[in-house]
C-alpha atoms as a PDB file:
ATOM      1  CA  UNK A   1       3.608 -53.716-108.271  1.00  0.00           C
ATOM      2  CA  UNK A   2       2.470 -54.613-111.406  1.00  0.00           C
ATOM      3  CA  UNK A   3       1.518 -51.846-114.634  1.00  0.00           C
ATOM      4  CA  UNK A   4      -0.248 -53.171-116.924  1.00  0.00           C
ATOM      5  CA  UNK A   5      -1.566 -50.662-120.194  1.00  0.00           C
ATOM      6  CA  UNK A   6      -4.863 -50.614-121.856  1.00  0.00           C
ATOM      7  CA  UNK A   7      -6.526 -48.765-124.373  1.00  0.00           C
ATOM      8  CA  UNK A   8      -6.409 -44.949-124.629  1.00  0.00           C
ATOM      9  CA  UNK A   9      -9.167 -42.546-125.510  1.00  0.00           C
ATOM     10  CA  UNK A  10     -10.535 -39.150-123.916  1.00  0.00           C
ATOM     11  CA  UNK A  11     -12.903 -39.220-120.455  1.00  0.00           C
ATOM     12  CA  UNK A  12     -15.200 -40.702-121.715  1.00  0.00           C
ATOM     13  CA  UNK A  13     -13.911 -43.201-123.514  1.00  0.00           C
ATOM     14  CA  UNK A  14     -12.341 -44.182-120.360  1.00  0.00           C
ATOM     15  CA  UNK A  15     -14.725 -44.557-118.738  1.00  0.00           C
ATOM     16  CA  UNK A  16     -16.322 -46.845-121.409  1.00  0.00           C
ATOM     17  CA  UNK A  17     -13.234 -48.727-121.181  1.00  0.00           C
ATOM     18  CA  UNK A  18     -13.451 -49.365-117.471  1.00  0.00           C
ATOM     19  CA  UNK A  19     -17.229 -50.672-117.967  1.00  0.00           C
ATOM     20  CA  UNK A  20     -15.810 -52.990-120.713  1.00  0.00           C
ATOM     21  CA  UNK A  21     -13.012 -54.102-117.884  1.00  0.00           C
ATOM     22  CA  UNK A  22     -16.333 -55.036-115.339  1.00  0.00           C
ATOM     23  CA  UNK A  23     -17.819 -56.296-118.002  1.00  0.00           C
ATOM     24  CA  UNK A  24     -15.312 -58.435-119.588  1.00  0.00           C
ATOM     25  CA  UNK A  25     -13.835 -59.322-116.307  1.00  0.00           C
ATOM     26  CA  UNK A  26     -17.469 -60.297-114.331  1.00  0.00           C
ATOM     27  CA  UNK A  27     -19.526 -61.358-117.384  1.00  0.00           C
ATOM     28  CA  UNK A  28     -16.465 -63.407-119.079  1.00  0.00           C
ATOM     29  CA  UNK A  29     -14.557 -65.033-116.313  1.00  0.00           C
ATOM     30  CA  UNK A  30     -17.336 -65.196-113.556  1.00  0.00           C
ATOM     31  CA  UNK A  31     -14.583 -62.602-111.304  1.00  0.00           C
ATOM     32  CA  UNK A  32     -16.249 -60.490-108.373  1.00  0.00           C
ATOM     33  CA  UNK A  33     -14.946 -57.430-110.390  1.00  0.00           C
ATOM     34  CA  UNK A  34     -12.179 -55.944-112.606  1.00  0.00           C
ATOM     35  CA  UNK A  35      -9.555 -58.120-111.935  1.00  0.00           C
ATOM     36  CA  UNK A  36      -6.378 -54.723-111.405  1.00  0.00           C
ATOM     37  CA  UNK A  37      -5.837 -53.142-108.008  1.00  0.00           C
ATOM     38  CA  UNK A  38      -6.793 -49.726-109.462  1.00  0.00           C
ATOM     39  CA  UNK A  39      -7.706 -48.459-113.112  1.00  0.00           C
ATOM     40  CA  UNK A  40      -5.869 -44.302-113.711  1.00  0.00           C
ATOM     41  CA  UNK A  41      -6.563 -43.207-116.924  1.00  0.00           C
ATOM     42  CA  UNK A  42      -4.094 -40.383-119.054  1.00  0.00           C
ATOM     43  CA  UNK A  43      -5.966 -37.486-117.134  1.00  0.00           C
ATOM     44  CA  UNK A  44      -4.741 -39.226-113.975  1.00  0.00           C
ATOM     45  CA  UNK A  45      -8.449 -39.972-112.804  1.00  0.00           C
ATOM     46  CA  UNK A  46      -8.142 -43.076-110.600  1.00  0.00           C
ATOM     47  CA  UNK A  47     -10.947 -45.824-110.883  1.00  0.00           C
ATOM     48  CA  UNK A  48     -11.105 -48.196-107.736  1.00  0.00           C
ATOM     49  CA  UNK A  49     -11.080 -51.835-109.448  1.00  0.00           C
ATOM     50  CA  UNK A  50     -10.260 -54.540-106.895  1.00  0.00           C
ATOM     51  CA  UNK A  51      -8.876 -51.834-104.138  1.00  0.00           C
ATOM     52  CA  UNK A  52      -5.868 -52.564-101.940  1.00  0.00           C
ATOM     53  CA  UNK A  53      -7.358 -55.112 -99.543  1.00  0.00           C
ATOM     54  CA  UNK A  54      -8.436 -57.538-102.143  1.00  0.00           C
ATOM     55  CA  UNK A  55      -6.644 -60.306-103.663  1.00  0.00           C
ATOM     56  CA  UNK A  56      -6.248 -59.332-107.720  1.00  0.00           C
ATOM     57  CA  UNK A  57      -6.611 -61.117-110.695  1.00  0.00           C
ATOM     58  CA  UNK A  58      -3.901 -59.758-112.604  1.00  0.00           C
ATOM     59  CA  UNK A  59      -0.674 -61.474-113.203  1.00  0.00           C
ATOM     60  CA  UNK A  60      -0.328 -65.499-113.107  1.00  0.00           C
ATOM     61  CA  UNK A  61       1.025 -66.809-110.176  1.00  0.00           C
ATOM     62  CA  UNK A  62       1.499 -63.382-108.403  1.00  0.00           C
ATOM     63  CA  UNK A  63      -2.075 -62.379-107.995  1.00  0.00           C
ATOM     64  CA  UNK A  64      -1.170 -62.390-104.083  1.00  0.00           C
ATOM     65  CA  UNK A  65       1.535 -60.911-103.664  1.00  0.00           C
ATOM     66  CA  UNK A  66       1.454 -57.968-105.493  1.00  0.00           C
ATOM     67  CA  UNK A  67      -0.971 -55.065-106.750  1.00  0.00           C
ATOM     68  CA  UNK A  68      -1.525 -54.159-109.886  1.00  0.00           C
ATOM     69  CA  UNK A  69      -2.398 -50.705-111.803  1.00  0.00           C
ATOM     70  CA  UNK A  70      -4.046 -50.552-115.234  1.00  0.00           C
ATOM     71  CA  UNK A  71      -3.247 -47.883-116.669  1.00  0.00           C
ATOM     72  CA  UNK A  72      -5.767 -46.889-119.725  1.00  0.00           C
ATOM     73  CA  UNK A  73      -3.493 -45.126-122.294  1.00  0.00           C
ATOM     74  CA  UNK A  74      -0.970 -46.299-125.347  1.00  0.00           C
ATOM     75  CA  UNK A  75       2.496 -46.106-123.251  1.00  0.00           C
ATOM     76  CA  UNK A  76       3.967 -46.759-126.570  1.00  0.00           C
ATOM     77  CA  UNK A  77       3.100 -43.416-127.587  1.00  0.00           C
ATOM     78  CA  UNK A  78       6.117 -41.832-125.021  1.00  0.00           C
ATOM     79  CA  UNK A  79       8.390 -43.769-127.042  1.00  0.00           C
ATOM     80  CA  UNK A  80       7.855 -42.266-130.738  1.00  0.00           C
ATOM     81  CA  UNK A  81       9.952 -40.207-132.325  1.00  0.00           C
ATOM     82  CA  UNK A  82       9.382 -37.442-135.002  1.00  0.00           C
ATOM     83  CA  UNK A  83      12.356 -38.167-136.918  1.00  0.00           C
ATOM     84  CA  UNK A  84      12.182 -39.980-139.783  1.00  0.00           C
END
């Protein structure tokens, strides 16, 4: 399993991000779609990218052997602290 992170934003941002995935993904590499398993955004909505039965387009040299999860938020965030 692979996680990759992406951009972060409310619904519907996230949804405009997924479109940009397809788009990016189809339009700029020529790919049959977004090139992640599965897209889940902060809300934990779940956007079917590639699925679980295709082959991914994801990590180099372990596209087929593993899936991989996008998920569309700034994981760096978690990691903050409020002290100075």
């Amino acid at each position: 399993m692979f996680i990759h992170h992406g951009a972060s934003g409310s619904k519907a941002e996230c949804t405009n991000v997924v479109k940009n995935y397809q788009n990016y993904h189809m339009g700029g590499h020529g790919w049959a779609g977004i090139g992640y398993s599965i897209v889940v955004d902060k809300d934990g909505n779940v956007y079917e990218a590639r699925g679980w039965n295709e082959i991914g387009a994801h990590t180099y040299g372990y596209n087929s052997v593993g899936l991989a999860i996008c998920v569309i938020d700034d994981l760096r965030i978690a990691y903050r602290t409020t002290t100075p």
